[in-house]
Protein backbone atom coordinates (compact mmCIF):
# COMPACT_ATOMS: atom_id res chain seq x y z
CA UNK A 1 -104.47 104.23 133.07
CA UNK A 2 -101.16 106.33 132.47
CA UNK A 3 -97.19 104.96 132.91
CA UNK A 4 -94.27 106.37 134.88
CA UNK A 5 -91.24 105.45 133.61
CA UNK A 6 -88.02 105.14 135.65
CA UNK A 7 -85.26 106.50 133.30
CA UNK A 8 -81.30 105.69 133.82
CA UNK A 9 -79.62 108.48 132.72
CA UNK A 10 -75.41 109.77 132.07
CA UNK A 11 -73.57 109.39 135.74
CA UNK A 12 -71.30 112.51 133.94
CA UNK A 13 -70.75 112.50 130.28
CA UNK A 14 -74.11 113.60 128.83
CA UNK A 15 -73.65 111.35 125.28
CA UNK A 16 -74.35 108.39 127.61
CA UNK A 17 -78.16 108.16 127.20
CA UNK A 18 -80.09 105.89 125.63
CA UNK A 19 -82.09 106.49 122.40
CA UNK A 20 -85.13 104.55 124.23
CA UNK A 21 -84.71 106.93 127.34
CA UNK A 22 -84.71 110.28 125.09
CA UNK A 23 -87.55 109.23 123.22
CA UNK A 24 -89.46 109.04 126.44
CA UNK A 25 -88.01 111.64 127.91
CA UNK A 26 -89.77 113.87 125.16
CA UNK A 27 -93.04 112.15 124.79
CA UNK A 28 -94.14 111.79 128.73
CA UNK A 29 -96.49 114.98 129.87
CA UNK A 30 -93.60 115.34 133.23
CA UNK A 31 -90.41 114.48 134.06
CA UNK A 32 -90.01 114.12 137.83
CA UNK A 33 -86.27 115.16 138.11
CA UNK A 34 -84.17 115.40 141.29
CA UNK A 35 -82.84 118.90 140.51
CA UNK A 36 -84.52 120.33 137.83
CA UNK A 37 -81.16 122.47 137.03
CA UNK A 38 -79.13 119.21 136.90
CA UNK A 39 -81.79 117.53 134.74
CA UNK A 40 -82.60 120.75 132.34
CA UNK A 41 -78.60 120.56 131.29
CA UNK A 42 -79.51 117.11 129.70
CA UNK A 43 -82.70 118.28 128.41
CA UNK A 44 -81.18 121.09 126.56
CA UNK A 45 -78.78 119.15 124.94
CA UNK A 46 -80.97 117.03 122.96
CA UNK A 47 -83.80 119.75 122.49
CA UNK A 48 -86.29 118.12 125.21
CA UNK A 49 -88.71 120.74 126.44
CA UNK A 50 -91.34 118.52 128.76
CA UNK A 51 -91.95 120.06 131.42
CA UNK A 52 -90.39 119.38 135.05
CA UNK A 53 -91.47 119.01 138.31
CA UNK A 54 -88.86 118.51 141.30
CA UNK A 55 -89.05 114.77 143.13
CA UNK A 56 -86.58 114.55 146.07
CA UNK A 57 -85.26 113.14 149.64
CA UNK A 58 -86.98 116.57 150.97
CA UNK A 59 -90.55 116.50 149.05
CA UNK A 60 -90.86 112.73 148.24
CA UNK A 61 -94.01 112.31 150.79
CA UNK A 62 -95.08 115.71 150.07
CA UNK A 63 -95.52 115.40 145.85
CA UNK A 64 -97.13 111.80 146.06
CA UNK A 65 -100.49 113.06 145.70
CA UNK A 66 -99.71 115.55 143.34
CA UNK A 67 -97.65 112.64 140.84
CA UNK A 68 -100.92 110.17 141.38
CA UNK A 69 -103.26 113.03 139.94
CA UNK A 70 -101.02 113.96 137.43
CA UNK A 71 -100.89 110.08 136.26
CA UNK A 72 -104.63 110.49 135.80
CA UNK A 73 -103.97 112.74 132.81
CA UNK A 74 -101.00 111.63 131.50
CA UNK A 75 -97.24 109.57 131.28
CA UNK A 76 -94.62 110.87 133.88
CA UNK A 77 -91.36 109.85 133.72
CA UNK A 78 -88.57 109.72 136.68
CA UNK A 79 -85.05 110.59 136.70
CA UNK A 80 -82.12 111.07 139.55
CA UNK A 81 -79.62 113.75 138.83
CA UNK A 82 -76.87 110.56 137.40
CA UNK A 83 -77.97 107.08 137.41
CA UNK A 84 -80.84 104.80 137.69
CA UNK A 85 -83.88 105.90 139.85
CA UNK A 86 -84.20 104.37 143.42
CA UNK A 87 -80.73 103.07 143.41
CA UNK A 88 -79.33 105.44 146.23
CA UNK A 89 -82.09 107.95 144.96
CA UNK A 90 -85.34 109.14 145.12
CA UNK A 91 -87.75 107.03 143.91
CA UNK A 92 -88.43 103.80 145.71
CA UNK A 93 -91.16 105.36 147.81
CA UNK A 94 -93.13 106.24 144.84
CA UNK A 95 -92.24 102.77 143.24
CA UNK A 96 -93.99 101.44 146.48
CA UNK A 97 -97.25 103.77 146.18
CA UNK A 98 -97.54 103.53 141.94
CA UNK A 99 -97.65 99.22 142.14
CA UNK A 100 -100.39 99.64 144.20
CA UNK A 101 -102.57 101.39 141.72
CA UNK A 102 -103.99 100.31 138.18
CA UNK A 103 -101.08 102.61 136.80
CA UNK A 104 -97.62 100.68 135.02
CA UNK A 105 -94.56 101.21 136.35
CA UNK A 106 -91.90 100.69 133.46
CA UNK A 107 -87.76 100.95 133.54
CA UNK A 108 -85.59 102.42 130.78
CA UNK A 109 -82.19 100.70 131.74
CA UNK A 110 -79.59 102.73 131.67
CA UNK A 111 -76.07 103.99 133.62
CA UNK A 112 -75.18 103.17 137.08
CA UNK A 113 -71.64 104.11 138.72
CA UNK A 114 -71.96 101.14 141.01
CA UNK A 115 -71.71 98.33 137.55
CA UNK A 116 -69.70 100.71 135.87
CA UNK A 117 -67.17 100.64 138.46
CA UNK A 118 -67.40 97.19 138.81
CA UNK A 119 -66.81 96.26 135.19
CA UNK A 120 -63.67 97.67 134.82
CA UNK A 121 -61.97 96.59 138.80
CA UNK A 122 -61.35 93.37 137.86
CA UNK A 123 -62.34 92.31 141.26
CA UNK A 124 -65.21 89.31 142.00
CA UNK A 125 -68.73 91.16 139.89
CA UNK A 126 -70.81 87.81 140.51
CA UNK A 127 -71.58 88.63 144.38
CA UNK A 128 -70.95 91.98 145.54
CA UNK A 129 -72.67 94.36 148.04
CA UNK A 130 -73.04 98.04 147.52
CA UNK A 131 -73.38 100.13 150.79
CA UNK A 132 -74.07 103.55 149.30
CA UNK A 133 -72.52 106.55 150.91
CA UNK A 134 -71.13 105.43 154.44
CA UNK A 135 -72.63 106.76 157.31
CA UNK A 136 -71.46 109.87 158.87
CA UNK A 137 -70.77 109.36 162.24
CA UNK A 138 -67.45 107.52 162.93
CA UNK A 139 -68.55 104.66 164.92
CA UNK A 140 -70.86 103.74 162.36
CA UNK A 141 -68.69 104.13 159.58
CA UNK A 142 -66.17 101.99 161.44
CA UNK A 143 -69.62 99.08 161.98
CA UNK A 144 -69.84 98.90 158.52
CA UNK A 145 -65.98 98.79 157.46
CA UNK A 146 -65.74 95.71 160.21
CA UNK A 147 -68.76 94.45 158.23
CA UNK A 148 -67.12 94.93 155.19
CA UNK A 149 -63.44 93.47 156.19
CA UNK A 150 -66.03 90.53 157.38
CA UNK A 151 -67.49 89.10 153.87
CA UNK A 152 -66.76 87.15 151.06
CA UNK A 153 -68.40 89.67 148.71
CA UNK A 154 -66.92 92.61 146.66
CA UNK A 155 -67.97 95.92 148.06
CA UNK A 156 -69.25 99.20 146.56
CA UNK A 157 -69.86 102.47 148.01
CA UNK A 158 -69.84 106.31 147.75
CA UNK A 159 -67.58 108.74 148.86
CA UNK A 160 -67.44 112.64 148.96
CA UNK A 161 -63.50 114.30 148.66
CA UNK A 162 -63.72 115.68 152.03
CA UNK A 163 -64.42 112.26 154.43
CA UNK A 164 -62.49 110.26 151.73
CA UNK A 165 -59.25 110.66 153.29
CA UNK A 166 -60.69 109.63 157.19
CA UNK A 167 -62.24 106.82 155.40
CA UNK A 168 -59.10 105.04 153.57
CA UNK A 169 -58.10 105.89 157.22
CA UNK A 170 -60.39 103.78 158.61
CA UNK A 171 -59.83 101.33 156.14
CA UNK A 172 -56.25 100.97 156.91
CA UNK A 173 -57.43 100.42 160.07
CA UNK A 174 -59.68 97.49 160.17
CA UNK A 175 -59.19 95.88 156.68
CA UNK A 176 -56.30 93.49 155.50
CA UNK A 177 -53.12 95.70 154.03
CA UNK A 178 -53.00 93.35 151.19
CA UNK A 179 -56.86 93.44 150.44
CA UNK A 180 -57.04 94.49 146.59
CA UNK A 181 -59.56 98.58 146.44
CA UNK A 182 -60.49 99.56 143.15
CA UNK A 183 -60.85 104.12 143.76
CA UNK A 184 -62.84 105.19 140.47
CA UNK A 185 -62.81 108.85 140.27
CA UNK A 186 -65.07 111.22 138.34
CA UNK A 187 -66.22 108.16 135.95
CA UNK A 188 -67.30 109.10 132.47
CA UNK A 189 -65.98 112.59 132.59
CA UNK A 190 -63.13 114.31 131.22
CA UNK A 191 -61.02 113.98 134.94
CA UNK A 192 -61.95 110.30 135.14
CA UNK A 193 -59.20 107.92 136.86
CA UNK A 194 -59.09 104.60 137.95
CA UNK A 195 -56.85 103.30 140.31
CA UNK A 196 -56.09 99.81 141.67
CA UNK A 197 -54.00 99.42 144.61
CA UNK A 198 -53.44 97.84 148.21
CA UNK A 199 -55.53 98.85 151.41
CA UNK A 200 -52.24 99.76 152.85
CA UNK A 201 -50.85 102.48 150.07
CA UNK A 202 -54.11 103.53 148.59
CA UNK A 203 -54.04 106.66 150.66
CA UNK A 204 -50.75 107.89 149.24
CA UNK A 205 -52.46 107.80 145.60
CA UNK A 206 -55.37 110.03 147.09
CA UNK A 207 -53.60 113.03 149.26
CA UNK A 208 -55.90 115.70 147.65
CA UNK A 209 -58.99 114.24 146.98
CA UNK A 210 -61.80 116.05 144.14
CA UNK A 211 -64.75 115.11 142.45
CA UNK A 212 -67.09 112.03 142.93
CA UNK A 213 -65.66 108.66 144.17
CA UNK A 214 -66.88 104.85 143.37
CA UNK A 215 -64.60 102.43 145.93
CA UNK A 216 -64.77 98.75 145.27
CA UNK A 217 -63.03 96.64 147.37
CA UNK A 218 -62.45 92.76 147.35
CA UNK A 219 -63.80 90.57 149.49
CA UNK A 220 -62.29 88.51 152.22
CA UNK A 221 -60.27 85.45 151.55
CA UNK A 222 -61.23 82.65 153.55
CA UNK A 223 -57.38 81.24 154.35
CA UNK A 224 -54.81 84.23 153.99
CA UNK A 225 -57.07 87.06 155.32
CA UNK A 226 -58.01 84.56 158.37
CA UNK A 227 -54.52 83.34 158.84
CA UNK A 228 -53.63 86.92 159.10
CA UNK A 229 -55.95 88.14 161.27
CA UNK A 230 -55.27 85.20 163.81
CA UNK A 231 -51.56 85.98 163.30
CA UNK A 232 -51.89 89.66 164.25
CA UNK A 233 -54.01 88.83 167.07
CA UNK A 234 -51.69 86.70 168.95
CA UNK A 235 -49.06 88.97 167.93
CA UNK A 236 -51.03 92.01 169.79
CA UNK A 237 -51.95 89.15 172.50
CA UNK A 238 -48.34 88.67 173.03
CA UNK A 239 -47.28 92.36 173.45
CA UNK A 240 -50.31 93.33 175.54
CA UNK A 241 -48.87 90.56 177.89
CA UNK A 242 -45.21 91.58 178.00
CA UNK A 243 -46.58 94.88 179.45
CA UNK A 244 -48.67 93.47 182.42
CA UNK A 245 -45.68 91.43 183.20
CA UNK A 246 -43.46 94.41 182.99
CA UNK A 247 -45.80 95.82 185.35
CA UNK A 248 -45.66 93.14 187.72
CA UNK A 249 -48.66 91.08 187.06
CA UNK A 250 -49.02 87.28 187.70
CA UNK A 251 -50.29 84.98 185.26
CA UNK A 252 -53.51 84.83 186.73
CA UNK A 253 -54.14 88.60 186.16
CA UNK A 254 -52.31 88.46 182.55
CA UNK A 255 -55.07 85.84 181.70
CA UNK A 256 -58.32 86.86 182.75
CA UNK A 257 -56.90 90.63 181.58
CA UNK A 258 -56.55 89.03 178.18
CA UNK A 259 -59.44 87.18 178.50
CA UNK A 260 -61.50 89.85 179.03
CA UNK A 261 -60.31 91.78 176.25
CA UNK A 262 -60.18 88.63 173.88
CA UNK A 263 -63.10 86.09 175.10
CA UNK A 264 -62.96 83.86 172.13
CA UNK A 265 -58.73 82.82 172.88
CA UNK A 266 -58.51 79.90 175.17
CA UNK A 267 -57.07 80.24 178.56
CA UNK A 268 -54.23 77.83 177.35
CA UNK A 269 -53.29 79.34 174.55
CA UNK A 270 -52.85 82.62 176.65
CA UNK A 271 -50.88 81.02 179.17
CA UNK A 272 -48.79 79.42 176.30
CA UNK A 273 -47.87 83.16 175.21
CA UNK A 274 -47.12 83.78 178.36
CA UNK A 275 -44.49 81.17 179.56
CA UNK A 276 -42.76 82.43 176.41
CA UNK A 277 -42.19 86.23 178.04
């Protein structure tokens, strides 16, 4: 029986490989590589001339009986275009299909912007989450940033340059001003910056956005971050209820207003607000 091999390779500066990962690299029979342009730069740099075959989101289903015949004549090996294999990329399909044959499945560690990024934030490493690229669509971008303003962990994700700005949007939004955000830009390559700020000015360090982003942001804190959300609750309780009774509603219709709006705040402590107006 043959061996694929799922091979980390550089997230951007190319001298970032490992010497275990370019000796397979140039013994295997195939190299199943994301985009065969991206992966032939690397290969060209240390002299590698195994052939390639193209392994994506697009052809993943399509190639899997192609890459189980070609494991019946030789070693393949996999790489993503930066990174380790099936972490946000192609490859845990054919993880899947491989462990369920007599072939071995083997991993050559190696780079990953998500523990990269993490090493050098100085935020919480022992328990994070990592979300990938947010979704799209707004509404379930802003799910997941409620999620995320919601845990104890540290969080990870993607972003592109053009939705990073409506996203540190969104996270001024829903998150905690004083929450700590780790941006790491372009990591590993000759642009790379890292910068540690505040939910609420981290925008003003971004205002035109390039190249590849790695956001890390800490995770709740049980007291402040709920003392502050109660705080700015009752504080938008408060003015929501100075403008019914500017409007000329009773207390009865200022409650069960509020209570409708905010069904987990007592009917006394509403009415307490509102004796206060």
């Amino acid at each position: 029986m043959s061996t694929i091999y799922f091979v980390g390779t550089p997230i951007g500066n190319l001298s970032d490989i490992t010497l275990r990962a370019i000796e397979v690299l140039t013994n295997v029979d195939l190299i199943l590589a994301e985009d065969t342009r991206t992966t032939k730069k690397l290969l060209n740099k240390y002299e590698i001339n195994t052939k390639l075959l193209s392994y994506h989101e697009h052809n993943k289903t399509k190639r899997l009986s192609e890459i189980l015949e070609a494991l019946d004549t030789g070693d393949i090996a996999l790489v993503s275009d930066a990174g380790t294999p099936s972490i946000h990329d192609p490859g845990t399909l054919l993880a899947n299909e491989i462990l369920e044959t007599d072939h071995s499945i083997v991993p050559i560690p190696g780079p990953s912007s998500i523990t990269t990024a993490l090493s050098v934030s100085g935020l919480d490493s022992e328990h994070f989450t990592f979300w990938g690229f947010l979704p799209h669509q707004k509404r379930k971008r802003e799910k997941i940033i409620s999620m995320i303003s919601s845990i104890e962990n540290t969080s990870v994700f993607f972003e592109t340059p053009h939705r990073l700005k409506s996203t540190l949007d969104l996270l001024q939004q829903l998150l905690n001003p004083q929450r700590k955000i780790v941006v790491c830009r372009e990591l590993t390559k000759i642009y790379e910056e890292i910068v540690k700020t505040t939910i609420s000015e981290v925008k003003s360090k971004f205002l035109n956005p390039k190249g590849e982003f790695t956001i890390v942001i800490e995770g709740k804190s049980d007291f402040s971050e709920n003392k502050l959300s109660e705080e700015k609750i009752f504080s938008e309780i408060y003015e929501d209820l100075k403008i019914l009774k500017k409007a000329g509603s009773g207390p009865k219709e200022g409650i069960q207003w509020i209570m409708k709006h905010y069904p987990h705040i007592s009917k006394k402590e509403i009415y307490d607000i509102w004796i206060t107006i």
